[in-house]
C-alpha atoms as a PDB file:
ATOM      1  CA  UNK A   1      99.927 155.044   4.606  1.00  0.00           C
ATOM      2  CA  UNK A   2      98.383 158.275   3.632  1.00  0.00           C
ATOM      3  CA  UNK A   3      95.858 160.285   5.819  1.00  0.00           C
ATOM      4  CA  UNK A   4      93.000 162.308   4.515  1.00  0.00           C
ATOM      5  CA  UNK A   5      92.927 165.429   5.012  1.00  0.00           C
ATOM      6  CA  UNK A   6      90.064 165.342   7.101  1.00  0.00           C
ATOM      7  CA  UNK A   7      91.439 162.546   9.157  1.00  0.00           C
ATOM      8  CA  UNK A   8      91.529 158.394   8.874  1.00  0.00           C
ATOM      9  CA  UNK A   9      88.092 157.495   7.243  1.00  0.00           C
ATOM     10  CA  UNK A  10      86.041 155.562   9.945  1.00  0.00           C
ATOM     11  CA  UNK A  11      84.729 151.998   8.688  1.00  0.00           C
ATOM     12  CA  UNK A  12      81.405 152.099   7.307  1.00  0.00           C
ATOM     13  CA  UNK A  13      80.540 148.453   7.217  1.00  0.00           C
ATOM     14  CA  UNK A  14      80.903 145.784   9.873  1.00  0.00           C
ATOM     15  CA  UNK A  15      83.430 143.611   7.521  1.00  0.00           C
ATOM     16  CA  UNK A  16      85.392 146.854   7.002  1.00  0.00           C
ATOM     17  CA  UNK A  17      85.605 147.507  10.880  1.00  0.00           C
ATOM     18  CA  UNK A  18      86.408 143.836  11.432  1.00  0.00           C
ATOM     19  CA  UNK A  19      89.003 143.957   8.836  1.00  0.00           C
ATOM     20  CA  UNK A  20      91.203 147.142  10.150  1.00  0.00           C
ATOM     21  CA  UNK A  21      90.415 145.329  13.878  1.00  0.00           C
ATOM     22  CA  UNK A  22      92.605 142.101  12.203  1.00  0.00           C
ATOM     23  CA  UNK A  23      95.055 144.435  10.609  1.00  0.00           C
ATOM     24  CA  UNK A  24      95.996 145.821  14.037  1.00  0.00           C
ATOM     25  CA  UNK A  25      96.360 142.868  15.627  1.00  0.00           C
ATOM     26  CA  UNK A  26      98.847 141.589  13.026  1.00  0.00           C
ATOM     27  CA  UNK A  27     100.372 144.622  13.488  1.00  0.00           C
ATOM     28  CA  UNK A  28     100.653 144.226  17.583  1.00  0.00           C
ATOM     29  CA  UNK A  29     101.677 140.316  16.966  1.00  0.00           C
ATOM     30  CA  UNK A  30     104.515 141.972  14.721  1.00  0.00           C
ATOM     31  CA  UNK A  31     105.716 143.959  17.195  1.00  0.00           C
ATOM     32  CA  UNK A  32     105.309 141.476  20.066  1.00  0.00           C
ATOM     33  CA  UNK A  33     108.020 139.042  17.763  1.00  0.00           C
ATOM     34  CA  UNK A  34     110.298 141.973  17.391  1.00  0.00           C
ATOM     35  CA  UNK A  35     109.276 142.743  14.035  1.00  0.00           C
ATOM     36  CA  UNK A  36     108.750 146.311  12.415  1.00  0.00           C
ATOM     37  CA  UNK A  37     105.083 146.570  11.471  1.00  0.00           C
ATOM     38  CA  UNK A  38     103.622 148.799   9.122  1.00  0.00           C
ATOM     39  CA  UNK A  39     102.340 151.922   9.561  1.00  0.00           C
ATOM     40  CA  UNK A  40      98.475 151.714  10.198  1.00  0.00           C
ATOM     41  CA  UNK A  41      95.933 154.402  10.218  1.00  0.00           C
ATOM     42  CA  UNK A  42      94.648 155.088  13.579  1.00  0.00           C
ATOM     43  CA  UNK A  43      91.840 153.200  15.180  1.00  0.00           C
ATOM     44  CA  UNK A  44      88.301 155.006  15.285  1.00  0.00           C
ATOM     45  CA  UNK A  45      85.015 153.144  16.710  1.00  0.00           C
ATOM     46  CA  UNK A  46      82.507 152.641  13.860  1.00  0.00           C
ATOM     47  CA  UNK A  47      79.558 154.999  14.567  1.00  0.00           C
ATOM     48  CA  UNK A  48      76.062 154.534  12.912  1.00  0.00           C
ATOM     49  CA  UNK A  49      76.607 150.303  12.281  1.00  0.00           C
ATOM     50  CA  UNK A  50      73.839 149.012  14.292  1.00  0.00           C
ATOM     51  CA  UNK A  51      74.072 146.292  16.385  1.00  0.00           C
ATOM     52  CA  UNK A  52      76.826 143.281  14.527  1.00  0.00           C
ATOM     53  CA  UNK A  53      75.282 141.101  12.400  1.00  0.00           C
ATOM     54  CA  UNK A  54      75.020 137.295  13.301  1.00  0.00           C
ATOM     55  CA  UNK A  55      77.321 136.251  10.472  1.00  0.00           C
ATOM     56  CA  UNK A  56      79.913 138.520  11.672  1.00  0.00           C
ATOM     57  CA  UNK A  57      80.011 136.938  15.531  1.00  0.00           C
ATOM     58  CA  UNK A  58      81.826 134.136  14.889  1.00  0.00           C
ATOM     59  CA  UNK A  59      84.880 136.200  13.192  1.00  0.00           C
ATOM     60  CA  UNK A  60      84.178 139.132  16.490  1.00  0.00           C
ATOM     61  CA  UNK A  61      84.459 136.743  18.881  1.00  0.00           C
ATOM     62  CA  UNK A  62      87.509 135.043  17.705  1.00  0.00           C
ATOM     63  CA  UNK A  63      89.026 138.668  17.401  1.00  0.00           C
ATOM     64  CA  UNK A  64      88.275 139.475  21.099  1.00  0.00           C
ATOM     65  CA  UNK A  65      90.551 136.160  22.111  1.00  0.00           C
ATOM     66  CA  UNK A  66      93.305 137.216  20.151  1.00  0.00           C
ATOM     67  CA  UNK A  67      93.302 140.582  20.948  1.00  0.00           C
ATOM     68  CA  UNK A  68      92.758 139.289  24.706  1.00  0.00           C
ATOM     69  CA  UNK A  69      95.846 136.554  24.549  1.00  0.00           C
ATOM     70  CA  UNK A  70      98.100 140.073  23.146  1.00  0.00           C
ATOM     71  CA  UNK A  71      97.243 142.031  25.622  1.00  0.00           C
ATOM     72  CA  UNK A  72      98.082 139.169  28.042  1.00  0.00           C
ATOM     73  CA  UNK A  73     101.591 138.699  26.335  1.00  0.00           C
ATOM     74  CA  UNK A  74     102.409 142.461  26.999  1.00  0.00           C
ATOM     75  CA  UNK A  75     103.195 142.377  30.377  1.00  0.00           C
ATOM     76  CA  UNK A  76     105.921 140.263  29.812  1.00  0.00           C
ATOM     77  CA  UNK A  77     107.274 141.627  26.608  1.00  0.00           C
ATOM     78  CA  UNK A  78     107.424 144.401  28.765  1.00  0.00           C
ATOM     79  CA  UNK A  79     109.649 143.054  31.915  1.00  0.00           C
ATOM     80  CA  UNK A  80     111.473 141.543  29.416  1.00  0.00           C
ATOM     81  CA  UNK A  81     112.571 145.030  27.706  1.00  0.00           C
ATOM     82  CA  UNK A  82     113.217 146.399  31.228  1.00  0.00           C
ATOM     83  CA  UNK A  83     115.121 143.394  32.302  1.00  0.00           C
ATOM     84  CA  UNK A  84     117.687 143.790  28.872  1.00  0.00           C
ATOM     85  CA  UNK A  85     117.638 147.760  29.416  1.00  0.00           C
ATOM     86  CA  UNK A  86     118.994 147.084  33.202  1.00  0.00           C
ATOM     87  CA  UNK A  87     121.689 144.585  31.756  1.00  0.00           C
ATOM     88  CA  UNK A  88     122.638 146.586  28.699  1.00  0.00           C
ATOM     89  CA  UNK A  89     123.521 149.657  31.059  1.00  0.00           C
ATOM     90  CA  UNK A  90     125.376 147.670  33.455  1.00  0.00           C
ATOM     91  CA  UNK A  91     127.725 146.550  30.939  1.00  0.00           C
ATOM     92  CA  UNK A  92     127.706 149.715  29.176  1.00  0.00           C
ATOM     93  CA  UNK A  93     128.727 150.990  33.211  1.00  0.00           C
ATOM     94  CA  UNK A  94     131.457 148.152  33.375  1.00  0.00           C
ATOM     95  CA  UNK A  95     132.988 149.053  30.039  1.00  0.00           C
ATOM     96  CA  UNK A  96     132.622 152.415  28.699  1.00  0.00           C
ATOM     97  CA  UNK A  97     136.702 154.135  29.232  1.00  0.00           C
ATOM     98  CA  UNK A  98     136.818 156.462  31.904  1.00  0.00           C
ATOM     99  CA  UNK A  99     137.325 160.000  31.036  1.00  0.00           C
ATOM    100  CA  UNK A 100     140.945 160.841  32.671  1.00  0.00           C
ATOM    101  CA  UNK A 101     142.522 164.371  31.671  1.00  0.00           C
ATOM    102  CA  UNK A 102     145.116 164.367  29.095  1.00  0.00           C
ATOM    103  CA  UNK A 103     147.325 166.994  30.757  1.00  0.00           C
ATOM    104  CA  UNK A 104     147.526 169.484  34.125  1.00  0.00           C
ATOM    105  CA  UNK A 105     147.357 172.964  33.639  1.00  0.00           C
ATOM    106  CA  UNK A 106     150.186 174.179  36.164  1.00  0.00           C
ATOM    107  CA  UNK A 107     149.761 177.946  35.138  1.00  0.00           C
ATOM    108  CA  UNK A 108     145.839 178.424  36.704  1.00  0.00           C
END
């Protein structure tokens, strides 16, 4: 995704803002199942919206759970990486071939 050149474009409606909030958290769900996501532009607060409308608080507040439940699942995504790291060096450790010196230099 391309950038502006006078940086990402902040969202100028409360669907827009909404929308680009959903986005990320697809995003964060794709990364939580091990999936690539896409590139996203960055996130920047919506200035100068006003307060939400009432039609949009339904759709907020259903946001603010998921994005609550992923940041819940992170902690153990992880001690789960950690845990594999740990392993994955141990039998790199157990079976990577010593270095031993192919000859003696009897002349030093």
């Amino acid at each position: 995704m391309t950038t502006p050149p006078n940086g990402p474009r902040r969202p100028v409606t409360w669907r827009e803002a909404l929308d680009r909030l959903e986005a990320h958290a697809d995003n964060a769900e794709r990364m939580l199942q091990g999936r690539r996501a896409p590139d996203s532009t960055p996130w920047h607060p919506p200035t100068e919206l006003g307060p939400i409308p009432d039609e949009f608080l339904p759709r907020a507040r259903a946001l603010l759970e998921r994005q609550q439940r992923l940041m819940a699942a992170i902690p153990g995504i992880l001690s789960d990486t950690r845990q594999q790291q740990r392993l994955t060096e141990r039998v790199r450790d157990a079976t990577a071939t010593r270095s031993v010196p192919v000859y003696l230099d009897i002349t030093a």
